[in-house]
N, C-alpha and C. Protein backbone atom coordinates (compact mmCIF):
# COMPACT_ATOMS: atom_id res chain seq x y z
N UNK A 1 0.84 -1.19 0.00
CA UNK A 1 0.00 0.00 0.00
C UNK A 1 0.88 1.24 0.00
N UNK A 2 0.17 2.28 -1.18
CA UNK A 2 1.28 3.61 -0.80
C UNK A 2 0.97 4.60 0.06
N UNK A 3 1.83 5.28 0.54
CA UNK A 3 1.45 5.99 1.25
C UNK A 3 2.06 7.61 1.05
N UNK A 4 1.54 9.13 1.26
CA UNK A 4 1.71 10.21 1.43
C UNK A 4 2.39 10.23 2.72
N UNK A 5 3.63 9.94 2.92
CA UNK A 5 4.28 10.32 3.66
C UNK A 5 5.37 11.91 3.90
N UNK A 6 5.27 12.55 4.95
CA UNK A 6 6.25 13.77 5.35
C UNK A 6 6.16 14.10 6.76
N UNK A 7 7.21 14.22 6.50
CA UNK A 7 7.58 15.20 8.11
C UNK A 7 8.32 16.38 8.22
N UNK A 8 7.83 17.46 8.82
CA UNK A 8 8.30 18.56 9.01
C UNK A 8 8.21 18.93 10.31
N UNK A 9 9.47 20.58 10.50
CA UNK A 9 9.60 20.88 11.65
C UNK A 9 8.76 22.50 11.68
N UNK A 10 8.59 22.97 12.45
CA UNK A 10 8.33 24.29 12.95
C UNK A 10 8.67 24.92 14.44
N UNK A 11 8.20 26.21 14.23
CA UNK A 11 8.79 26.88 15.49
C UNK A 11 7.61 27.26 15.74
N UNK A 12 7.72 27.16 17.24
CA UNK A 12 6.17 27.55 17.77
C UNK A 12 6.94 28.85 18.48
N UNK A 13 6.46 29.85 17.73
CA UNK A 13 7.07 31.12 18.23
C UNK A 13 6.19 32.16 19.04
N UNK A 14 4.86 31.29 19.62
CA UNK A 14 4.00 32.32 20.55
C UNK A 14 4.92 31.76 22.11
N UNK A 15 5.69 30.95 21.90
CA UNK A 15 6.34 30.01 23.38
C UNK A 15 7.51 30.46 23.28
N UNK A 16 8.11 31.36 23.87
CA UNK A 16 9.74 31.60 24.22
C UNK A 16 9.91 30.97 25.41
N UNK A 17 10.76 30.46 25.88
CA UNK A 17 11.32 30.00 27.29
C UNK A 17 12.26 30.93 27.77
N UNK A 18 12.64 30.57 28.85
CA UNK A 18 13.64 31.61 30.00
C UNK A 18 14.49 31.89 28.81
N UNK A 19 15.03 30.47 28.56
CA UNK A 19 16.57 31.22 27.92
C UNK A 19 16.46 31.71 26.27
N UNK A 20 15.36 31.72 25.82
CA UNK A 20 15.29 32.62 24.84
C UNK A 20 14.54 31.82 23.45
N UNK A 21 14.69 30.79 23.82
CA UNK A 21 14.46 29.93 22.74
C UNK A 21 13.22 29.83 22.64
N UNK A 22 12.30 29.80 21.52
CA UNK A 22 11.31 28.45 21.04
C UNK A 22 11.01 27.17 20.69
N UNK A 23 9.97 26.22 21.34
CA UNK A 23 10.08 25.11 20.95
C UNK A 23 10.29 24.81 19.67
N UNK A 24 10.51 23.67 18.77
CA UNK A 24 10.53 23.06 17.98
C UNK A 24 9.51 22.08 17.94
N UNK A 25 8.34 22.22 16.67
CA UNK A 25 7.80 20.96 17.01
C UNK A 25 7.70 20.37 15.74
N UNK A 26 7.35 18.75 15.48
CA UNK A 26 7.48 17.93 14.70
C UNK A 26 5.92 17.68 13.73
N UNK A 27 5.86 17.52 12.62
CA UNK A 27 4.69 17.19 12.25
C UNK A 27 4.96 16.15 11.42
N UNK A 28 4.04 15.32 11.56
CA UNK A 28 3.89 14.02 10.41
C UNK A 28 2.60 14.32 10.17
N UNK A 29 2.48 13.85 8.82
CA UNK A 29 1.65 13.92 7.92
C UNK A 29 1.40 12.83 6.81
N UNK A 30 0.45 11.70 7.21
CA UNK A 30 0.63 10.68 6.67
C UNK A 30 -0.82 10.80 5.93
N UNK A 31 -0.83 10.41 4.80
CA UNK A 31 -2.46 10.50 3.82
C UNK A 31 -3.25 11.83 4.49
N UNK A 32 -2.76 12.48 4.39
CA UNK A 32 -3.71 14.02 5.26
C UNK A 32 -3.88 13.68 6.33
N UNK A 33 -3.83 12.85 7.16
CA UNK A 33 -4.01 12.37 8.71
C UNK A 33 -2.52 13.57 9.28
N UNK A 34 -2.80 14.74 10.34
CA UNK A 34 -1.54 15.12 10.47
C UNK A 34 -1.62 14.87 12.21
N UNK A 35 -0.15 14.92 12.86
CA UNK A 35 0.04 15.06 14.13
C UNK A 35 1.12 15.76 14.80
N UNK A 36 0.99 16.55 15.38
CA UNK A 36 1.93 16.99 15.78
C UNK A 36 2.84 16.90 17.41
N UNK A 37 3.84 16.85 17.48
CA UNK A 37 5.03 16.47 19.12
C UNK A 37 6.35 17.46 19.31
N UNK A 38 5.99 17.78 20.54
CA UNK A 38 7.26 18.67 20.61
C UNK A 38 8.34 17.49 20.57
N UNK A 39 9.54 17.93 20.11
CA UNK A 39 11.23 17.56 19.82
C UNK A 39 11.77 17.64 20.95
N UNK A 40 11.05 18.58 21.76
CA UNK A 40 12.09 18.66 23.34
C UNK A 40 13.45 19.34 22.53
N UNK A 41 13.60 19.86 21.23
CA UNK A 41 14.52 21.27 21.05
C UNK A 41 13.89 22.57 20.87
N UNK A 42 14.60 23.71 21.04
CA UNK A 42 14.75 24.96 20.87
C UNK A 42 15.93 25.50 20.00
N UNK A 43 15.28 26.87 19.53
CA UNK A 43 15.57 27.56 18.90
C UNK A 43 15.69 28.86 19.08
N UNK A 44 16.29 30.08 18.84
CA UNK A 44 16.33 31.11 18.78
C UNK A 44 15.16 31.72 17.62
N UNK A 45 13.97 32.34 17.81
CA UNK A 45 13.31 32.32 16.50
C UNK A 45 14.41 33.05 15.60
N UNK A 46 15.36 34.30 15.73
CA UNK A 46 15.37 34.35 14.80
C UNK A 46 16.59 34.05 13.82
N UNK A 47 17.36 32.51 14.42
CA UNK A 47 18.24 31.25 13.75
C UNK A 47 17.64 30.16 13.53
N UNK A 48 15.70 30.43 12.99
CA UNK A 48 15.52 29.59 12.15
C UNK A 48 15.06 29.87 11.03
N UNK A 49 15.15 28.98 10.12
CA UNK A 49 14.36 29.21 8.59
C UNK A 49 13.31 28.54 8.18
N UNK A 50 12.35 29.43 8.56
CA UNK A 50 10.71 28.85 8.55
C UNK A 50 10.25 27.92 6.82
N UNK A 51 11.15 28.77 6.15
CA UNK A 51 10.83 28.05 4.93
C UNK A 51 11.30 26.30 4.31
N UNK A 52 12.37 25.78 5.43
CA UNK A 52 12.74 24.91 4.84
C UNK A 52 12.89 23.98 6.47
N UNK A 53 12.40 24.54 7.53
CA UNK A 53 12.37 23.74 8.35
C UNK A 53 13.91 23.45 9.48
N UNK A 54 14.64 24.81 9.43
CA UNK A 54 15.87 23.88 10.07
C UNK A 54 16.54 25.61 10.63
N UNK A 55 17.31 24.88 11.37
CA UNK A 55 18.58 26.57 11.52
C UNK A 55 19.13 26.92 10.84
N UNK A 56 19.14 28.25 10.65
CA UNK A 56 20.09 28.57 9.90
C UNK A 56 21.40 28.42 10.06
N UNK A 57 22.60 28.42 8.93
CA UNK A 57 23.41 28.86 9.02
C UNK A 57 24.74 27.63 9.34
N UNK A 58 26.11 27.82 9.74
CA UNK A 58 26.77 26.72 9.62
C UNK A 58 27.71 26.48 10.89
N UNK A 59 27.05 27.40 12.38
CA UNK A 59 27.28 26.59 13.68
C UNK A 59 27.61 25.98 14.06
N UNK A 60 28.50 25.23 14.61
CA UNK A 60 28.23 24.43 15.66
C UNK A 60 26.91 24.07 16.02
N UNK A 61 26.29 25.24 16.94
CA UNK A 61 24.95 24.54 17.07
C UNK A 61 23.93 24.56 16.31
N UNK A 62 24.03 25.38 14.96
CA UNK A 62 23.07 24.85 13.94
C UNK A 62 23.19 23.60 13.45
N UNK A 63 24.58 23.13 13.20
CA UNK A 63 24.47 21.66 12.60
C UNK A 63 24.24 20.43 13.88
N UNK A 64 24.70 21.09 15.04
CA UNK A 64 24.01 20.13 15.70
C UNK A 64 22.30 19.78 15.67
N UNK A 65 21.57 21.38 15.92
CA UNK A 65 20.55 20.77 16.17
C UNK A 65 19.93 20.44 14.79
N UNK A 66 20.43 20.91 13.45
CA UNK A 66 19.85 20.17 11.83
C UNK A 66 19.74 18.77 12.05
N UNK A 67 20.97 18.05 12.64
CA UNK A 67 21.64 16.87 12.98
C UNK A 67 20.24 15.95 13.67
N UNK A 68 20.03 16.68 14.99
CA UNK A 68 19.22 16.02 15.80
C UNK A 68 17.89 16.15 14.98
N UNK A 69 16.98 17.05 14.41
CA UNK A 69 16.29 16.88 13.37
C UNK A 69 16.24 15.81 12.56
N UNK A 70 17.25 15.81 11.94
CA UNK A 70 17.56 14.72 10.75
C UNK A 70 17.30 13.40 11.56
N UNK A 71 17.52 12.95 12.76
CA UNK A 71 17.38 11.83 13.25
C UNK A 71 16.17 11.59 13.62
N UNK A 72 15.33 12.26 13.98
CA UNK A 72 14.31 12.42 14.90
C UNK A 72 13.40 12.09 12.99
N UNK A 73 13.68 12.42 11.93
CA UNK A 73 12.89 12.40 10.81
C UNK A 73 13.37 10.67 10.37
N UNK A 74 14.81 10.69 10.41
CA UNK A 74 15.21 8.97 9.97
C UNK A 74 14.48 7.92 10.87
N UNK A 75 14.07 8.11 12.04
CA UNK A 75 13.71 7.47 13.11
C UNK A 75 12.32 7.05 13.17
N UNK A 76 11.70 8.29 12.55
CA UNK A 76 10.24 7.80 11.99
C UNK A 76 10.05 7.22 10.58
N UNK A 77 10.74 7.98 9.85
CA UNK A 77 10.92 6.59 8.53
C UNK A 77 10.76 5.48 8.48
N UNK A 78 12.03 5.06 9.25
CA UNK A 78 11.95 3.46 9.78
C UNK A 78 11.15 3.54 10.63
N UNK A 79 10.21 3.59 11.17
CA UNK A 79 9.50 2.84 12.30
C UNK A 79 8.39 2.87 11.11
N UNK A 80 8.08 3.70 10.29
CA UNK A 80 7.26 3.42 9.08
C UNK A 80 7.27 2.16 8.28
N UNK A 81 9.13 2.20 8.12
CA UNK A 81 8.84 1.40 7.20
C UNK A 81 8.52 0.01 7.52
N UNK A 82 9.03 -0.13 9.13
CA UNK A 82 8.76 -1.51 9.67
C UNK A 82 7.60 -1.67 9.71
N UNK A 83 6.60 -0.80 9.73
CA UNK A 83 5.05 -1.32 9.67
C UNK A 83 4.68 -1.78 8.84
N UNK A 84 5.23 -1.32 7.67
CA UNK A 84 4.99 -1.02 6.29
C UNK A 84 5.23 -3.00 5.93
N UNK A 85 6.54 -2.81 6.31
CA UNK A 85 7.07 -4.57 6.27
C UNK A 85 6.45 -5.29 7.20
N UNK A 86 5.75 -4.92 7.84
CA UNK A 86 5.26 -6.16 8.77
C UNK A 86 3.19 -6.20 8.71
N UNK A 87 3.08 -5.50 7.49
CA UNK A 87 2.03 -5.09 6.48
C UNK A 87 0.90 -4.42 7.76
N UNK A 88 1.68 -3.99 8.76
CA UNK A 88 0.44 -3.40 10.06
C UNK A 88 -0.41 -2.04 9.38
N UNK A 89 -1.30 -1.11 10.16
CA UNK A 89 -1.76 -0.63 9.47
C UNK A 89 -0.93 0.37 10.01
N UNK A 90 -1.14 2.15 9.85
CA UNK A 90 0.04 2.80 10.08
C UNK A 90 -0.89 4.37 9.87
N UNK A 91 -0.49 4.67 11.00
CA UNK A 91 -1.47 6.04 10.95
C UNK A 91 -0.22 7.24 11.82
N UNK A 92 -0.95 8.42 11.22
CA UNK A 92 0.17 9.66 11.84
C UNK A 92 0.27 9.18 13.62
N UNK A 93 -1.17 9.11 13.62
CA UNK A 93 -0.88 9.20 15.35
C UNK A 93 0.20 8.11 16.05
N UNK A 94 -0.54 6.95 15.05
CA UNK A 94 0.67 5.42 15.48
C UNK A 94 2.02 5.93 15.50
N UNK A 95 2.40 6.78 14.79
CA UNK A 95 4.07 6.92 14.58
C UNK A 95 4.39 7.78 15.70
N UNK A 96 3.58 8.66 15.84
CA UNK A 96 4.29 9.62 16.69
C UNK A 96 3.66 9.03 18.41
N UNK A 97 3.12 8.19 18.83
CA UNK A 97 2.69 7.67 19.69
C UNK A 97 4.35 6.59 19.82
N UNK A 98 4.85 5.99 19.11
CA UNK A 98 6.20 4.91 18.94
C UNK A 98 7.10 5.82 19.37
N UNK A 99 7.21 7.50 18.62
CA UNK A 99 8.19 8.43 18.75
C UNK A 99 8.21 8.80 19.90
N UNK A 100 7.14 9.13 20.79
CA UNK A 100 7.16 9.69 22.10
C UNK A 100 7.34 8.92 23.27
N UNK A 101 6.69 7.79 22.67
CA UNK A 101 6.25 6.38 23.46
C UNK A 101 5.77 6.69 24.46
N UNK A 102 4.19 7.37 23.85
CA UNK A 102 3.31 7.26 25.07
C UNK A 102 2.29 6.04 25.14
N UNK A 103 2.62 5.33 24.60
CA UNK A 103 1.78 4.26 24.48
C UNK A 103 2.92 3.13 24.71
N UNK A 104 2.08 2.24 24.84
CA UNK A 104 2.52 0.66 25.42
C UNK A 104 3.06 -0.19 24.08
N UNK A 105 3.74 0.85 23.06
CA UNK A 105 3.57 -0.21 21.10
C UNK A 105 4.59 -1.51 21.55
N UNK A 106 5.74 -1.48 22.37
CA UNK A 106 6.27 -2.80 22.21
C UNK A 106 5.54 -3.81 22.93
N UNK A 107 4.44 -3.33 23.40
CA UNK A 107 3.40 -5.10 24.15
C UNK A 107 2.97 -5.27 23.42
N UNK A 108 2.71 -6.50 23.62
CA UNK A 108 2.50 -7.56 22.79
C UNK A 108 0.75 -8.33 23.48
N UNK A 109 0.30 -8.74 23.12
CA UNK A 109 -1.15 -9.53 23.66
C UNK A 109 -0.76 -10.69 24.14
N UNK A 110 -0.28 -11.34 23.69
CA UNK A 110 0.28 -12.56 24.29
C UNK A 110 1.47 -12.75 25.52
N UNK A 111 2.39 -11.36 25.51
CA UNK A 111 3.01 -11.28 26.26
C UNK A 111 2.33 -10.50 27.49
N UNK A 112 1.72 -9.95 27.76
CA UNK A 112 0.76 -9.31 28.73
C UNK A 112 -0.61 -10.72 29.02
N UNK A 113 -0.81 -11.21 28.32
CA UNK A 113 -1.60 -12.28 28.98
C UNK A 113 -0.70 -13.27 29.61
N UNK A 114 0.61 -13.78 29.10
CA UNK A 114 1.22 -14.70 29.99
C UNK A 114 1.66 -13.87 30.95
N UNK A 115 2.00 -12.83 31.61
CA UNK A 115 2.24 -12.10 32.52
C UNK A 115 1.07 -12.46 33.31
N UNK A 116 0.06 -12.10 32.98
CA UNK A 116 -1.26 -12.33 33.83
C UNK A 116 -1.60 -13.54 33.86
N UNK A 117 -1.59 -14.35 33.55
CA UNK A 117 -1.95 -16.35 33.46
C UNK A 117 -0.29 -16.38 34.89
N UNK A 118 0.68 -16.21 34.58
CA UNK A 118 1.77 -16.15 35.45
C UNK A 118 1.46 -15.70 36.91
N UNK A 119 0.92 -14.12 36.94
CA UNK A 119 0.34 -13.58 38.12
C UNK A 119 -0.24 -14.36 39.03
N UNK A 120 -1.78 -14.89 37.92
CA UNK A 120 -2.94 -15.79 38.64
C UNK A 120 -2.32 -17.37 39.14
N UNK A 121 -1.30 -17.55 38.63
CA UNK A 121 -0.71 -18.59 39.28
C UNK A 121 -0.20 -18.51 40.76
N UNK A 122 0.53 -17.66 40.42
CA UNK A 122 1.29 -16.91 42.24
C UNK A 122 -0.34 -16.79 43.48
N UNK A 123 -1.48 -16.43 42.60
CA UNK A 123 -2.34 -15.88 43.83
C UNK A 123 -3.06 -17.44 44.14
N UNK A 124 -2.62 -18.35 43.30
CA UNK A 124 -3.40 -19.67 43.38
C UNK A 124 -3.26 -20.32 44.60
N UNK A 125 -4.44 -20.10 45.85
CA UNK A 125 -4.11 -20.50 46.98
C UNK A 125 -4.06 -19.73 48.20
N UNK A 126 -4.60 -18.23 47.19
CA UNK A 126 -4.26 -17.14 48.04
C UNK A 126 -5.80 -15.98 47.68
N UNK A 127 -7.06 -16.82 47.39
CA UNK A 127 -8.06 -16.02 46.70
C UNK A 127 -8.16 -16.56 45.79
N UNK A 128 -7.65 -17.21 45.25
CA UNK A 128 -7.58 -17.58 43.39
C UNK A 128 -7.51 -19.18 43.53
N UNK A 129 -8.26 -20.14 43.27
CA UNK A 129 -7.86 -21.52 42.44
C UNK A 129 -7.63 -21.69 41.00
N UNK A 130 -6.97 -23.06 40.94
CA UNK A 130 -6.34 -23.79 40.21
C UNK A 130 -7.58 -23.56 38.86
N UNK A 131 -8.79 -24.10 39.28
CA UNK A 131 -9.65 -24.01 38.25
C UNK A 131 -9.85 -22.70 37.31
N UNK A 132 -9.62 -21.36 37.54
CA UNK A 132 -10.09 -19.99 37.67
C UNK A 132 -8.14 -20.17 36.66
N UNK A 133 -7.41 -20.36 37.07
CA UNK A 133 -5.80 -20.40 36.37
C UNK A 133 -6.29 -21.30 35.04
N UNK A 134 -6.43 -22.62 35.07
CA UNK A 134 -7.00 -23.25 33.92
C UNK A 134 -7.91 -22.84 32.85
N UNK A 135 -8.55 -22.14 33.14
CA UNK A 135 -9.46 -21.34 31.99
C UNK A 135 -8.78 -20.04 31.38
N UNK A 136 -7.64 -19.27 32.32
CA UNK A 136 -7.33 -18.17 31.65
C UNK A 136 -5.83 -19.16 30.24
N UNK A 137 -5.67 -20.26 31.32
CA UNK A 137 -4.65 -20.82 30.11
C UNK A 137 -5.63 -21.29 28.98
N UNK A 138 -6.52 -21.64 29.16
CA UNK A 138 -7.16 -22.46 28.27
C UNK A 138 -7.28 -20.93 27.33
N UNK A 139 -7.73 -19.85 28.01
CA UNK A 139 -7.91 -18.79 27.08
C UNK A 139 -6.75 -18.38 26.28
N UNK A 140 -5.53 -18.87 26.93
CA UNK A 140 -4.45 -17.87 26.36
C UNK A 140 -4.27 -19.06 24.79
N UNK A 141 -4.34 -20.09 24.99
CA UNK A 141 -3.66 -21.19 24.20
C UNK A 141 -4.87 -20.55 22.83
N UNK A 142 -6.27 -20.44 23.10
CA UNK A 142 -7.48 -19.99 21.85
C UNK A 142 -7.08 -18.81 21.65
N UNK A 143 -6.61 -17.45 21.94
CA UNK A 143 -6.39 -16.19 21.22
C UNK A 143 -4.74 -16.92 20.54
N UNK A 144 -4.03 -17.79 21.52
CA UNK A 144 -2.44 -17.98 20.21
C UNK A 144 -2.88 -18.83 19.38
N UNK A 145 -3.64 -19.92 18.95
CA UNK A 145 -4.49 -20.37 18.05
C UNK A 145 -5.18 -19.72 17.06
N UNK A 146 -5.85 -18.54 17.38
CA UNK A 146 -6.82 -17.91 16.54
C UNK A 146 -5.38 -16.88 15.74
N UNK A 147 -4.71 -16.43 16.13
CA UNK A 147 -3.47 -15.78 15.66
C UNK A 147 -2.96 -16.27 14.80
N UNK A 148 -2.20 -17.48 14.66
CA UNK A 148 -1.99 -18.28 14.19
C UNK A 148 -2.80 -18.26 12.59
N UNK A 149 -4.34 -18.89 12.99
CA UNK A 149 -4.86 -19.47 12.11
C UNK A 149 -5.38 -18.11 11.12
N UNK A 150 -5.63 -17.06 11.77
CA UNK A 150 -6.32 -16.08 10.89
C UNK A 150 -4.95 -14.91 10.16
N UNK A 151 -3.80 -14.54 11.23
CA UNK A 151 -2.82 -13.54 10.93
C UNK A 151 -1.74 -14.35 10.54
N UNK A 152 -1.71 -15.49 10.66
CA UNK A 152 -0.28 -16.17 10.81
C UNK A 152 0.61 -15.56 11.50
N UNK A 153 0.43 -15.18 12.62
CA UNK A 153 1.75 -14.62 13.76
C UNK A 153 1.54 -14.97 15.20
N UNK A 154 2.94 -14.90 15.37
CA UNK A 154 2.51 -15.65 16.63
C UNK A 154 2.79 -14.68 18.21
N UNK A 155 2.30 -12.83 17.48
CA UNK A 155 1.61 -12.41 18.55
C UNK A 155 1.26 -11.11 18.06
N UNK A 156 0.78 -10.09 18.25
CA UNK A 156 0.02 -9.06 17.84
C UNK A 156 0.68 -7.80 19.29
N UNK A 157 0.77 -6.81 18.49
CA UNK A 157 1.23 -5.51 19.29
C UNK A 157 -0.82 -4.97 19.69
N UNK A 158 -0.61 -4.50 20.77
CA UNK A 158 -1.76 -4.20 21.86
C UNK A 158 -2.62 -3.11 20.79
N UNK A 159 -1.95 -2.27 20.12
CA UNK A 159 -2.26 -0.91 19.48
C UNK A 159 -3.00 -1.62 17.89
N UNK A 160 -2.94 -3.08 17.75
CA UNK A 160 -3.67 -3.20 16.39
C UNK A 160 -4.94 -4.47 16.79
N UNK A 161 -5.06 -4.03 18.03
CA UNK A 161 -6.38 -4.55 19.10
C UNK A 161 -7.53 -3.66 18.48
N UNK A 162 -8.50 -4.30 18.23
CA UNK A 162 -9.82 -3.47 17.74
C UNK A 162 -11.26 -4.31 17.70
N UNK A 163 -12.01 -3.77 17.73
CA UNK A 163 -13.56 -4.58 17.32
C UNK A 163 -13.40 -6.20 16.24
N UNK A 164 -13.21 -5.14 15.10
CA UNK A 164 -12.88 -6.33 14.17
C UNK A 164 -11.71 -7.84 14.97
N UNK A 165 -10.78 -7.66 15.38
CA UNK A 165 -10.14 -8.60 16.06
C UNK A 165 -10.74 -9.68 16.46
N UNK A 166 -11.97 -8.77 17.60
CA UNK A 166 -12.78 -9.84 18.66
C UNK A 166 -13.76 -10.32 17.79
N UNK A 167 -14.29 -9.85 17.07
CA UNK A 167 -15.19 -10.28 16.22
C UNK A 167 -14.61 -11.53 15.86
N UNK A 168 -13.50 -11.30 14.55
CA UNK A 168 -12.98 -12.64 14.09
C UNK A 168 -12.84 -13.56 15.08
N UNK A 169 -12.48 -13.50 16.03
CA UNK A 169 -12.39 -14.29 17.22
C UNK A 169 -13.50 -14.70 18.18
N UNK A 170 -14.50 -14.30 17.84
CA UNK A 170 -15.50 -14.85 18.37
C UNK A 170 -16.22 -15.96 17.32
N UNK A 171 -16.45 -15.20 16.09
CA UNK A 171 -16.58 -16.28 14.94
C UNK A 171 -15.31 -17.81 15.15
N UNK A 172 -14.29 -17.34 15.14
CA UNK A 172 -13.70 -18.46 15.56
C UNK A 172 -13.47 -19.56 16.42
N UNK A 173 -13.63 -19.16 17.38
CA UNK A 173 -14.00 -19.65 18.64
C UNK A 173 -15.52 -20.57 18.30
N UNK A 174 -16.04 -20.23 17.64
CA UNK A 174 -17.86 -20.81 17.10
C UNK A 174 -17.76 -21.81 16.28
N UNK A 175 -17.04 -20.91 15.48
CA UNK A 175 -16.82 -22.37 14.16
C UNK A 175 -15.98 -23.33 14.16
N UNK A 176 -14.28 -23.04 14.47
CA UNK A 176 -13.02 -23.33 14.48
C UNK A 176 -13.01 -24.59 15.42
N UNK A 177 -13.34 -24.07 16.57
CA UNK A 177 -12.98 -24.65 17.96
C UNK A 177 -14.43 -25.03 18.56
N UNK A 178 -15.76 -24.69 17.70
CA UNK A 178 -16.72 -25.48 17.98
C UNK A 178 -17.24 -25.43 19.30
N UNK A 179 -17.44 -23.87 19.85
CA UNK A 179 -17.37 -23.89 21.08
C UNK A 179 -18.89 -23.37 21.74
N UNK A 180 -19.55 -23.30 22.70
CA UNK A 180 -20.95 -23.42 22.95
C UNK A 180 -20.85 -21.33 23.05
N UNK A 181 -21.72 -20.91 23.04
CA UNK A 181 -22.08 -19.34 23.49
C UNK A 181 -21.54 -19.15 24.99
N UNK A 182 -21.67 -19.51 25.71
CA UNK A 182 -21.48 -19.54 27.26
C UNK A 182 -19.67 -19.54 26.86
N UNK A 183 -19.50 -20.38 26.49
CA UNK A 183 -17.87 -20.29 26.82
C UNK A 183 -17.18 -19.52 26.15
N UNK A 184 -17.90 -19.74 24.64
CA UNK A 184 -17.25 -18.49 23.70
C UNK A 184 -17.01 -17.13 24.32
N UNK A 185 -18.57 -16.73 25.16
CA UNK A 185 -18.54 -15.00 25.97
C UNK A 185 -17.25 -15.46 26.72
N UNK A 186 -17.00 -16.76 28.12
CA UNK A 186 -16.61 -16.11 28.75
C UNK A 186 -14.92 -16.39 28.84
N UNK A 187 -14.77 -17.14 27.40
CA UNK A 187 -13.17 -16.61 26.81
C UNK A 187 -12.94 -14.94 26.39
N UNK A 188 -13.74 -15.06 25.86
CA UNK A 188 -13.88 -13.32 25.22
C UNK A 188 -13.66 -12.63 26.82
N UNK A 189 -14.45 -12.60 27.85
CA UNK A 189 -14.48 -12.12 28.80
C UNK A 189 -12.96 -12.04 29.67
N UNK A 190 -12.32 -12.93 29.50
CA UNK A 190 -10.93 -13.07 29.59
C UNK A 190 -9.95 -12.55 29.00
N UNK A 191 -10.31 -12.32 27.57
CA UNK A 191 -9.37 -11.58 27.05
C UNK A 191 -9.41 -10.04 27.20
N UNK A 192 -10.79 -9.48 26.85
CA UNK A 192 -10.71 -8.39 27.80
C UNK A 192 -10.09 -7.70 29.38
N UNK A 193 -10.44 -9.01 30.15
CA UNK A 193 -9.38 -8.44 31.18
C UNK A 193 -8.06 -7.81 30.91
């Protein structure tokens, strides 16, 4: 799939700080979807060049901070393009959510449920039985099954969790694994936790 990809910088020049500078902030702009993140740099407004996105001039600290720019733009590239290769779907916000990392993108579903199947083990004996542990495994083994059989992978990042997902997975769980309504909900009910 192609995509309208860019990224640009600006100066947010209604924000001076103590020492004189303005932020720098970042925009991606993916299919008209745009978002914008501060860089956590500054600028002097008037050692930058609004027209092309960078400091002026041939500094020391202009080429440093061009430098740190330039990375902060290579950095989202690739995290593009790995989506791109790993055919996920890929939106402005997704990138700059990876860039800031305000979000949880390196969990995994499977790795956060064996964390929790792990947990409920420790409390087994303590509030929690053996039986109540057996069903969340039984749950974990049907979402790495349904993975498997529908994505071919053998785990899914938390952020490409959606309606459609559970859906397929409830259909599956019905047809696949041949499973009654009662249990189908209260796997589903498990994975939600």
């Amino acid at each position: 799939m192609k995509y309208t990809f860019r990224i640009s910088f600006f100066l947010k020049k209604s924000t001076v700080r103590k020492n004189g500078k303005s932020p720098i902030i970042a925009r991606i702009t993916l299919n008209g979807e745009k978002v914008e993140f501060s860089t956590k740099l500054g600028i002097v407004a008037s050692q930058w060049n609004t027209d092309i996105g960078e400091a002026k001039g041939n500094s020391y600290e202009a080429v440093t901070l061009n430098n740190d720019l330039n990375s902060i733009r290579m950095t989202l590239y690739t995290y593009c393009r790995n989506l791109s290769e790993k055919r996920e779907i890929i939106t402005a916000d997704k990138l700059r959510k990876m860039y800031t990392q305000t979000e949880m993108y390196s969990q995994t579903l499977l790795t956060l449920f064996r964390k929790h199947n792990d947990d409920e083990l420790k409390l087994v004996g303590y509030g929690r039985v053996i039986d109540t542990y057996k069903k969340y495994e039984l749950a974990y083994r049907r979402v790495q099954g349904f993975m498997l059989h529908q994505y071919s992978k053998n785990d899914i990042y938390l952020d490409n969790l959606n309606l459609q997902f559970v859906t397929d997975f409830e259909i599956y769980l019905r047809v696949n694994c041949k499973l009654g309504v009662n249990m189908t909900a209260k796997i589903i009910q498990f994975l939600k936790k």
